[in-house]
C-alpha atoms as a PDB file:
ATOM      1  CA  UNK A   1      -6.785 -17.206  16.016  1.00  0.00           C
ATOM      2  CA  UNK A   2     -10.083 -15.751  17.232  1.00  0.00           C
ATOM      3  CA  UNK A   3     -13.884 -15.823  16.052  1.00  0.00           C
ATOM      4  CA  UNK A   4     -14.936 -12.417  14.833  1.00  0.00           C
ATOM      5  CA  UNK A   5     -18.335 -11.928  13.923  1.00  0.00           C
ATOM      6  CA  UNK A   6     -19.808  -9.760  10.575  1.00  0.00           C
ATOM      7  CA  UNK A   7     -23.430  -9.130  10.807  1.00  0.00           C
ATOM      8  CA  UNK A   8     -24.847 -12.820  11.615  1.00  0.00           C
ATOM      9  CA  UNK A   9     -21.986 -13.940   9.420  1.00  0.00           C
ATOM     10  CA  UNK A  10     -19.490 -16.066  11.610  1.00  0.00           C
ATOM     11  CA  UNK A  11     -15.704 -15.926  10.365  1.00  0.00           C
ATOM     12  CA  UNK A  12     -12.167 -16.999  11.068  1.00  0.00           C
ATOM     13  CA  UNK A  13      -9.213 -15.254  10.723  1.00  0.00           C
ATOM     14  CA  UNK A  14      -5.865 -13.952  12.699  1.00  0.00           C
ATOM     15  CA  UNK A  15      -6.858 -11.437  14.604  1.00  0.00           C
ATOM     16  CA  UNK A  16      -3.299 -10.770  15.927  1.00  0.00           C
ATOM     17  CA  UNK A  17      -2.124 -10.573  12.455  1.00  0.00           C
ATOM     18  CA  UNK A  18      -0.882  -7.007  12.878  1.00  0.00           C
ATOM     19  CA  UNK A  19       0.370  -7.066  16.617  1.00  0.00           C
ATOM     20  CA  UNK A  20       3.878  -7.148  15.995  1.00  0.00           C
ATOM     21  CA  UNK A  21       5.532  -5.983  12.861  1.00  0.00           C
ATOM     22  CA  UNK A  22       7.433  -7.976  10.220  1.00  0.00           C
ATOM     23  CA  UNK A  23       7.747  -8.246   6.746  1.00  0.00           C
ATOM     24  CA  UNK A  24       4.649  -9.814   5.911  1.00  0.00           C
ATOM     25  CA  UNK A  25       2.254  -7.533   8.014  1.00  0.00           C
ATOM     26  CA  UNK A  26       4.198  -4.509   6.936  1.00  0.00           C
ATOM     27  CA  UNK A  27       3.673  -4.858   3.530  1.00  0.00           C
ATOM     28  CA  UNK A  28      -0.246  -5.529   3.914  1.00  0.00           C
ATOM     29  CA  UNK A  29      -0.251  -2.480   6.298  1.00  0.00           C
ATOM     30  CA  UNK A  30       1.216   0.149   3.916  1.00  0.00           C
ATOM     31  CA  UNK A  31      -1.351  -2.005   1.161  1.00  0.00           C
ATOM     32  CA  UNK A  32      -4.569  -1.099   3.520  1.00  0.00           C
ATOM     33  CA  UNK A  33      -2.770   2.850   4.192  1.00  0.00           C
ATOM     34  CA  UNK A  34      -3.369   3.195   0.536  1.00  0.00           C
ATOM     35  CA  UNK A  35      -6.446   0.988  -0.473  1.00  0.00           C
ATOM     36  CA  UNK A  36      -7.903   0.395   2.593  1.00  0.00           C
ATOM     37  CA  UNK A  37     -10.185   1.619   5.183  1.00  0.00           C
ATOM     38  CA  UNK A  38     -10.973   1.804   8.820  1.00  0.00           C
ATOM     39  CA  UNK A  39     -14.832   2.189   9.828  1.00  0.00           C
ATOM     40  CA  UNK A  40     -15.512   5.054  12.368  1.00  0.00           C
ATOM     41  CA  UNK A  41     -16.570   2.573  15.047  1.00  0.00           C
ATOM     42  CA  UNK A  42     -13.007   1.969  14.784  1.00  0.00           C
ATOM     43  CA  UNK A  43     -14.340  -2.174  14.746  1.00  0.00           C
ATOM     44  CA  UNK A  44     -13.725  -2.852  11.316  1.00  0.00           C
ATOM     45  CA  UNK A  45     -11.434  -2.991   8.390  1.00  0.00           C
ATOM     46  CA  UNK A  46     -12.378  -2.958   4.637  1.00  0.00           C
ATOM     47  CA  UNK A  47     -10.547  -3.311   1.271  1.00  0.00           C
ATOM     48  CA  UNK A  48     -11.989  -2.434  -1.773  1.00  0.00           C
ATOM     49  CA  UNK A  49      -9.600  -2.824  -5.529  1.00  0.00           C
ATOM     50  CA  UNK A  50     -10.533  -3.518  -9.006  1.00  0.00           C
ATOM     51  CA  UNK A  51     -11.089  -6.687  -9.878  1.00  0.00           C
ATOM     52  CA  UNK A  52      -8.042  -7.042 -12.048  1.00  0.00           C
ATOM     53  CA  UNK A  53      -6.472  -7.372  -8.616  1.00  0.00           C
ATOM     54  CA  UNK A  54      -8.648 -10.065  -7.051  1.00  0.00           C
ATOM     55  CA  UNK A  55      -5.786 -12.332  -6.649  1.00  0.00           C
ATOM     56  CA  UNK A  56      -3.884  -9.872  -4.497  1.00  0.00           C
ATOM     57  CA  UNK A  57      -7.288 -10.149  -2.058  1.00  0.00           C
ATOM     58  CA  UNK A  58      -7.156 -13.873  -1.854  1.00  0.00           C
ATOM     59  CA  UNK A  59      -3.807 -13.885  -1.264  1.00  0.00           C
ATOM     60  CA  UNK A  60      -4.319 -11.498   1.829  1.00  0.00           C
ATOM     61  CA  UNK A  61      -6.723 -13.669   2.996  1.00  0.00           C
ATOM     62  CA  UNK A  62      -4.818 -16.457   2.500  1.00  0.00           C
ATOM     63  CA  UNK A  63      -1.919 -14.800   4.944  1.00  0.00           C
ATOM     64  CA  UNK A  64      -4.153 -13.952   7.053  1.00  0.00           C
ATOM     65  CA  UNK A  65      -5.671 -17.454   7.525  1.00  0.00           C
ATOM     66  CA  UNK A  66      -9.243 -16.432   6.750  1.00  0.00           C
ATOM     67  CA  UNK A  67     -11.780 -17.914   5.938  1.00  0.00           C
ATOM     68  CA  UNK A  68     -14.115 -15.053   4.945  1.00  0.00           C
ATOM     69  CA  UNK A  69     -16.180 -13.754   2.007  1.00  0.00           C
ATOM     70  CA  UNK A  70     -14.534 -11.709  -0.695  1.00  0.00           C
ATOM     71  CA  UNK A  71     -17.343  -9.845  -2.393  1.00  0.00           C
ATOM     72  CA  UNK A  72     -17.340  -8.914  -6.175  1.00  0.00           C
ATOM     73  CA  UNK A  73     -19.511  -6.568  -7.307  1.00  0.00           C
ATOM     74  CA  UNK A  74     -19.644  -3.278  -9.974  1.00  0.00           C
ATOM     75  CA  UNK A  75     -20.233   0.246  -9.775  1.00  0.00           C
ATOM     76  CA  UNK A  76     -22.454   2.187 -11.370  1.00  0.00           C
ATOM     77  CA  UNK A  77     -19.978   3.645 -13.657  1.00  0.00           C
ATOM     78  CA  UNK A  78     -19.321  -0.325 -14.447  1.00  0.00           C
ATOM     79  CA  UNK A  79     -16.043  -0.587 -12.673  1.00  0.00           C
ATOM     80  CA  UNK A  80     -15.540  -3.926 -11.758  1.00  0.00           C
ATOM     81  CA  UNK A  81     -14.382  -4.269  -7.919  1.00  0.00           C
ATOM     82  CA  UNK A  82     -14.184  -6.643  -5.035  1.00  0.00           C
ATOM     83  CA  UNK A  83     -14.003  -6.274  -1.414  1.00  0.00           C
ATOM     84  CA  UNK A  84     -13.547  -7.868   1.821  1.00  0.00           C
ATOM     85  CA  UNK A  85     -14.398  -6.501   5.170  1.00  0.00           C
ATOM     86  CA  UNK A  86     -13.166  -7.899   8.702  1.00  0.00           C
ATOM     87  CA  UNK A  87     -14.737  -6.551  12.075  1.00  0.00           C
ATOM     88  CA  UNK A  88     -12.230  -6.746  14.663  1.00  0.00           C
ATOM     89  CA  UNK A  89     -11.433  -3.824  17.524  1.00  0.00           C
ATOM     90  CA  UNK A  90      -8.159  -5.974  18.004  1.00  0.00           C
ATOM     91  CA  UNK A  91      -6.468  -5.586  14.884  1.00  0.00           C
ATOM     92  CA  UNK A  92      -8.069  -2.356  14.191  1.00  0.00           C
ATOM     93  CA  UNK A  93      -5.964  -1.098  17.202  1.00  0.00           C
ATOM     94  CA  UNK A  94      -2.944  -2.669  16.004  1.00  0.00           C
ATOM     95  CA  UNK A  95      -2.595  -1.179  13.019  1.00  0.00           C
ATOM     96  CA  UNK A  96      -3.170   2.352  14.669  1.00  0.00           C
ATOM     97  CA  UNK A  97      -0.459   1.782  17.160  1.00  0.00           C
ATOM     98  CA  UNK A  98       2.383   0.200  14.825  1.00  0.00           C
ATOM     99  CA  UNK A  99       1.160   1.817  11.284  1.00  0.00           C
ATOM    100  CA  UNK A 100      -0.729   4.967  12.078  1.00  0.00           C
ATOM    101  CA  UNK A 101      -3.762   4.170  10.324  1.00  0.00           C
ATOM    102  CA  UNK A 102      -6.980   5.535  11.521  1.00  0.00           C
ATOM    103  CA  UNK A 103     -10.131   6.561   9.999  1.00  0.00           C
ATOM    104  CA  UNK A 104     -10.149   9.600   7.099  1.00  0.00           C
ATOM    105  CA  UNK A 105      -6.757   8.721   6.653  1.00  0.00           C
ATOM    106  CA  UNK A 106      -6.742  10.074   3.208  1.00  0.00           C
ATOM    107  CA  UNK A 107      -5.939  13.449   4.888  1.00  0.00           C
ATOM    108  CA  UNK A 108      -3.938  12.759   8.045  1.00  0.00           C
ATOM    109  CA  UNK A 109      -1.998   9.553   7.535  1.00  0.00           C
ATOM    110  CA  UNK A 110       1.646   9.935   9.295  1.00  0.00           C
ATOM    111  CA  UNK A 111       4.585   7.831   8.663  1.00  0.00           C
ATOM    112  CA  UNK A 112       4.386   4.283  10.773  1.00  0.00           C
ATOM    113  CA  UNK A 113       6.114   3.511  13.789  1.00  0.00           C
ATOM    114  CA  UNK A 114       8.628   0.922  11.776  1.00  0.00           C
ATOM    115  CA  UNK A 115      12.049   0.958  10.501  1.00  0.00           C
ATOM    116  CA  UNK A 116      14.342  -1.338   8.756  1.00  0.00           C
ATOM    117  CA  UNK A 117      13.315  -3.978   6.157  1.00  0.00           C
ATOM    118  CA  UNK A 118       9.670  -3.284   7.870  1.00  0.00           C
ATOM    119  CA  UNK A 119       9.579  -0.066   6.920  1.00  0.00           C
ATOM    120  CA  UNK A 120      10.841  -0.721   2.869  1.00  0.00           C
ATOM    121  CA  UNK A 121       7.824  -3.999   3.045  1.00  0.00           C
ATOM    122  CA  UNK A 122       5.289  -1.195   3.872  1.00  0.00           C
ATOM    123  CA  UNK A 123       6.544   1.366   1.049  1.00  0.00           C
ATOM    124  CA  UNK A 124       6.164  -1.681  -1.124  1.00  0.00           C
ATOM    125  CA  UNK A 125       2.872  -2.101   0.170  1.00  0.00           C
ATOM    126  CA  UNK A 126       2.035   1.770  -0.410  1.00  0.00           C
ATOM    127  CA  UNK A 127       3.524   1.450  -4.215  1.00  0.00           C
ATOM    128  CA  UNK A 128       1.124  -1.145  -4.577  1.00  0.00           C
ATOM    129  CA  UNK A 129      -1.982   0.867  -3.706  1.00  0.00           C
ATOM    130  CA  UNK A 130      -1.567   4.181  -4.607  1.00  0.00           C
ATOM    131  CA  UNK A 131       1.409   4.221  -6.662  1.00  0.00           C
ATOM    132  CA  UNK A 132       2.545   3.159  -9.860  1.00  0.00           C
ATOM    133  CA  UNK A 133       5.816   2.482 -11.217  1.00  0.00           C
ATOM    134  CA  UNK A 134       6.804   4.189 -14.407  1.00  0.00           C
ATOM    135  CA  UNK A 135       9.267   3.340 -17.551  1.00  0.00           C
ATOM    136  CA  UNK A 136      10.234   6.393 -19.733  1.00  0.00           C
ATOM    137  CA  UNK A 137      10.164   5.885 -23.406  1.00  0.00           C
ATOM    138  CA  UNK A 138      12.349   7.168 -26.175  1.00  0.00           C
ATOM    139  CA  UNK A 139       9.551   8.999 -28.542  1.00  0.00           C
ATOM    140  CA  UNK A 140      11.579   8.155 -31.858  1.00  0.00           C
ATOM    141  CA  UNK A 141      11.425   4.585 -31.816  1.00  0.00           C
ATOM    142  CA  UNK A 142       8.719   4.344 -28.776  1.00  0.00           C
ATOM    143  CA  UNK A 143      11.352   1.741 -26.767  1.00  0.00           C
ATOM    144  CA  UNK A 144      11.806   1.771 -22.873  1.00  0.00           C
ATOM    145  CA  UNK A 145      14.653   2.726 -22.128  1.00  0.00           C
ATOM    146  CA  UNK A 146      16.287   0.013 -19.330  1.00  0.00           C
ATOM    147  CA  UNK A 147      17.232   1.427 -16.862  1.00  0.00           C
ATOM    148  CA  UNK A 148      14.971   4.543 -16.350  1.00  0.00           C
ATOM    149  CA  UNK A 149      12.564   3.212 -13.961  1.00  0.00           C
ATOM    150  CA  UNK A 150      10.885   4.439 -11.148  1.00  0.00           C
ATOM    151  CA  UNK A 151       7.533   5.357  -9.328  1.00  0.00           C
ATOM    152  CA  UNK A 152       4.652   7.901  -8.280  1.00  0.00           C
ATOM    153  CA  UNK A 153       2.850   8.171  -5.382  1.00  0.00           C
ATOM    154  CA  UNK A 154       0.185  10.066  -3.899  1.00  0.00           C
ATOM    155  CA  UNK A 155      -0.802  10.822  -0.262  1.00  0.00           C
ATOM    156  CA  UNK A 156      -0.357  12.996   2.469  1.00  0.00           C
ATOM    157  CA  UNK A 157       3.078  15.392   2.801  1.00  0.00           C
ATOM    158  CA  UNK A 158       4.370  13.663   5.804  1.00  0.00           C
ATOM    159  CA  UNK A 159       4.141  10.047   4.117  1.00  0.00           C
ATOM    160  CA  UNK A 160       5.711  11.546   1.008  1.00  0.00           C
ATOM    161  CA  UNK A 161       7.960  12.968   3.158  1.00  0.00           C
ATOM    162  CA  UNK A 162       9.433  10.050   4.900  1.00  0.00           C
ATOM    163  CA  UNK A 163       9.284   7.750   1.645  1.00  0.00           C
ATOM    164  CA  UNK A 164      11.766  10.510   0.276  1.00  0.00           C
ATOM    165  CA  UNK A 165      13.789   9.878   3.123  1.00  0.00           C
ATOM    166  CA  UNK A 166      14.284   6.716   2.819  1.00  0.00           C
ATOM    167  CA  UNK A 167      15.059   6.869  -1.040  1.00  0.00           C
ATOM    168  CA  UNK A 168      17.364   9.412   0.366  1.00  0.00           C
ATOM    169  CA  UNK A 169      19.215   7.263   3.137  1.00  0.00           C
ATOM    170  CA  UNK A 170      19.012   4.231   0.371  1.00  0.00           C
ATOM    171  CA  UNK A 171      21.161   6.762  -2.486  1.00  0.00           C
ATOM    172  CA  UNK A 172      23.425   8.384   0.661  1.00  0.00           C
ATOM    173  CA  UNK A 173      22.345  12.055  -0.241  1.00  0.00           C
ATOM    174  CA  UNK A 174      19.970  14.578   0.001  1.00  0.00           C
ATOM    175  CA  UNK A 175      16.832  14.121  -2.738  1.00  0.00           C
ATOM    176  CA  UNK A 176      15.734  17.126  -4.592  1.00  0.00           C
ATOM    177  CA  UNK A 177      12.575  15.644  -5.732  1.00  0.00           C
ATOM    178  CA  UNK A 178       9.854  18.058  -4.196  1.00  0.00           C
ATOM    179  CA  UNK A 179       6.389  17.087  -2.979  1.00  0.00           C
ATOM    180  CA  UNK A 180       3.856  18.438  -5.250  1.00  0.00           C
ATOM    181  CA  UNK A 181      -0.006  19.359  -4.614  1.00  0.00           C
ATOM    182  CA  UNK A 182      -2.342  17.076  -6.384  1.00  0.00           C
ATOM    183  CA  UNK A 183      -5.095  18.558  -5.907  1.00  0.00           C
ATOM    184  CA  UNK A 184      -6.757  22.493  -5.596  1.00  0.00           C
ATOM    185  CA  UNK A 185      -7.668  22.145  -2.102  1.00  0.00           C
ATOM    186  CA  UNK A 186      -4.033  21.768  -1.131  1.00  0.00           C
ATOM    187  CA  UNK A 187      -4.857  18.198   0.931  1.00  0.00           C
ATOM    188  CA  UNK A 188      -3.447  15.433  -1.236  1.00  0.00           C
ATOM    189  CA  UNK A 189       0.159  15.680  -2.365  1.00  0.00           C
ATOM    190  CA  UNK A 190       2.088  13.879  -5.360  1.00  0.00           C
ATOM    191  CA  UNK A 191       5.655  12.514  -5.600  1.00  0.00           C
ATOM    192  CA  UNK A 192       7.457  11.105  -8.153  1.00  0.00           C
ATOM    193  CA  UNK A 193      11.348   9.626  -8.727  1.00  0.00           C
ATOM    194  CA  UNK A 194      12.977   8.121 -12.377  1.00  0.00           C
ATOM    195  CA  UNK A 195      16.050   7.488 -13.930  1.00  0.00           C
ATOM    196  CA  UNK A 196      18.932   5.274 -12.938  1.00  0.00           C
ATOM    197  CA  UNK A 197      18.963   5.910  -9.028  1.00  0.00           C
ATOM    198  CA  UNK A 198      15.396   5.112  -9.166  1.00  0.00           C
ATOM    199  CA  UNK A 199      16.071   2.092 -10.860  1.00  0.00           C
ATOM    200  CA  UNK A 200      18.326   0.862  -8.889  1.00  0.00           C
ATOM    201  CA  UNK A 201      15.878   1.627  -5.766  1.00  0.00           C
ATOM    202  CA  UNK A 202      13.454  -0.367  -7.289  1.00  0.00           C
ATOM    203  CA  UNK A 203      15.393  -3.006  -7.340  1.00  0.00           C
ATOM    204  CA  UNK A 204      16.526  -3.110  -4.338  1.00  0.00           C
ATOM    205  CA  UNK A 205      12.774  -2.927  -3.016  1.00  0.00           C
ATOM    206  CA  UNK A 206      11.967  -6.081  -5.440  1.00  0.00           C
ATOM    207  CA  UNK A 207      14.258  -8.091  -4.159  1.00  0.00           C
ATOM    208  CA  UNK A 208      12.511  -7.715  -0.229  1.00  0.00           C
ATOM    209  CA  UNK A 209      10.368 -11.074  -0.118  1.00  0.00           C
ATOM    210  CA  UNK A 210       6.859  -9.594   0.399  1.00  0.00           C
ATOM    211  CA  UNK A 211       3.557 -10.038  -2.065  1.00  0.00           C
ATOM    212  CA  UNK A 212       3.947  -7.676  -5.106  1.00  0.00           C
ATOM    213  CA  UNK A 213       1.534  -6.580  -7.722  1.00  0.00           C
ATOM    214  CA  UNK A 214       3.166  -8.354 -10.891  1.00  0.00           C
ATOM    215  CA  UNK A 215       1.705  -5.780 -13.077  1.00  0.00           C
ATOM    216  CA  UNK A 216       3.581  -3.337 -11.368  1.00  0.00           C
ATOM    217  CA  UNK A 217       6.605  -4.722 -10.595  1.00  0.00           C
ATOM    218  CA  UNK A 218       7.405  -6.897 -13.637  1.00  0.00           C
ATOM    219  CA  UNK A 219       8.324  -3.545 -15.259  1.00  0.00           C
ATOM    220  CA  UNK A 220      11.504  -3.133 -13.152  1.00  0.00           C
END
């Protein structure tokens, strides 16, 4: 554990949190590729999620054995939101090297360098941020059905891509889900997967012991 400094602000935390991945730092890692950020002096990381989420932010600090400020505030359009910022070139680095995230990564993240469990933790992670996990409903009595679960995502096409894969590998054949533009500028791409397979996907991913968003996955 190192001393980073924040201004004049002095904190603690793990600075070697992301060094070699696992379960844990997987699933925060795919977390920050969706809701986080890296500064352009490549020095600093920074979260920001609605407040509804605030315990998901403590509980990253808390794994990562900080002792930092988390910082709620609300936007102008009267969004309520917290954040937490950490300036350190070490774990910065880190999460470059074993997760591909870099600065602007809205437009150019690629798939991690991870595989295994690691690699479902982070897709959990991902979910988490910029996914959500869906439940069709039968329109004549407005009941979920059970077992027609699954999720959305949004990101770049290579991200997509490989999450596809791995739904693919998980099934044992070929996914004909196609990878969607999102938006008019052909930059941000949209995927989505439901029904029983997906289900049973998302069930398999709850069962991986990493921090979940309950509001997410309590549907499955």
């Amino acid at each position: 554990k190192e001393i980073n400094f924040i201004g004049r602000r002095k904190e603690n935390f793990n600075d070697n949190f992301f060094e070699i991945p696992n379960l844990l730092n997987s699933y925060w890692a795919g977390f920050i590729a969706a809701d986080g950020n890296i500064r352009k002096n490549n020095q600093a990381l920074g979260i920001q999620i609605g407040n509804k989420d605030s315990q998901h932010l403590e509980q990253f600090k808390k794994d990562l054995e900080s002792d930092g400020h988390i910082a709620y505030y609300t936007r102008k359009n009267g969004i309520s939101m917290v954040s937490m910022s950490l300036r350190s070139r070490k774990m910065v680095e880190d999460l470059k090297r074993n997760f591909s995230i870099t600065p602007q990564k809205t437009f150019t993240l690629m798939p991690p360098n991870i595989d295994g469990k690691n690699k479902e933790a982070f897709i959990i992670g991902y979910i988490d941020g910029d996914g959500h996990i869906l439940r069709r409903k039968n329109h004549k009595t407005g009941q979920y059905y059970p077992n027609l679960v699954g999720f959305g995502a949004v990101g770049t096409k290579e991200l997509l891509t490989w999450i596809r894969k791995d739904i693919s590998d998980f099934l044992g054949r070929e996914l004909t889900n196609k990878i969607l533009f999102k938006n008019d500028k052909k930059t941000i791409f949209c995927f989505s997967f439901i029904g029983t397979e997906g289900y049973s996907y998302l069930k398999y991913l709850k069962k991986i012991d990493v921090p979940k968003l309950d509001r997410k996955w309590s549907k499955v």
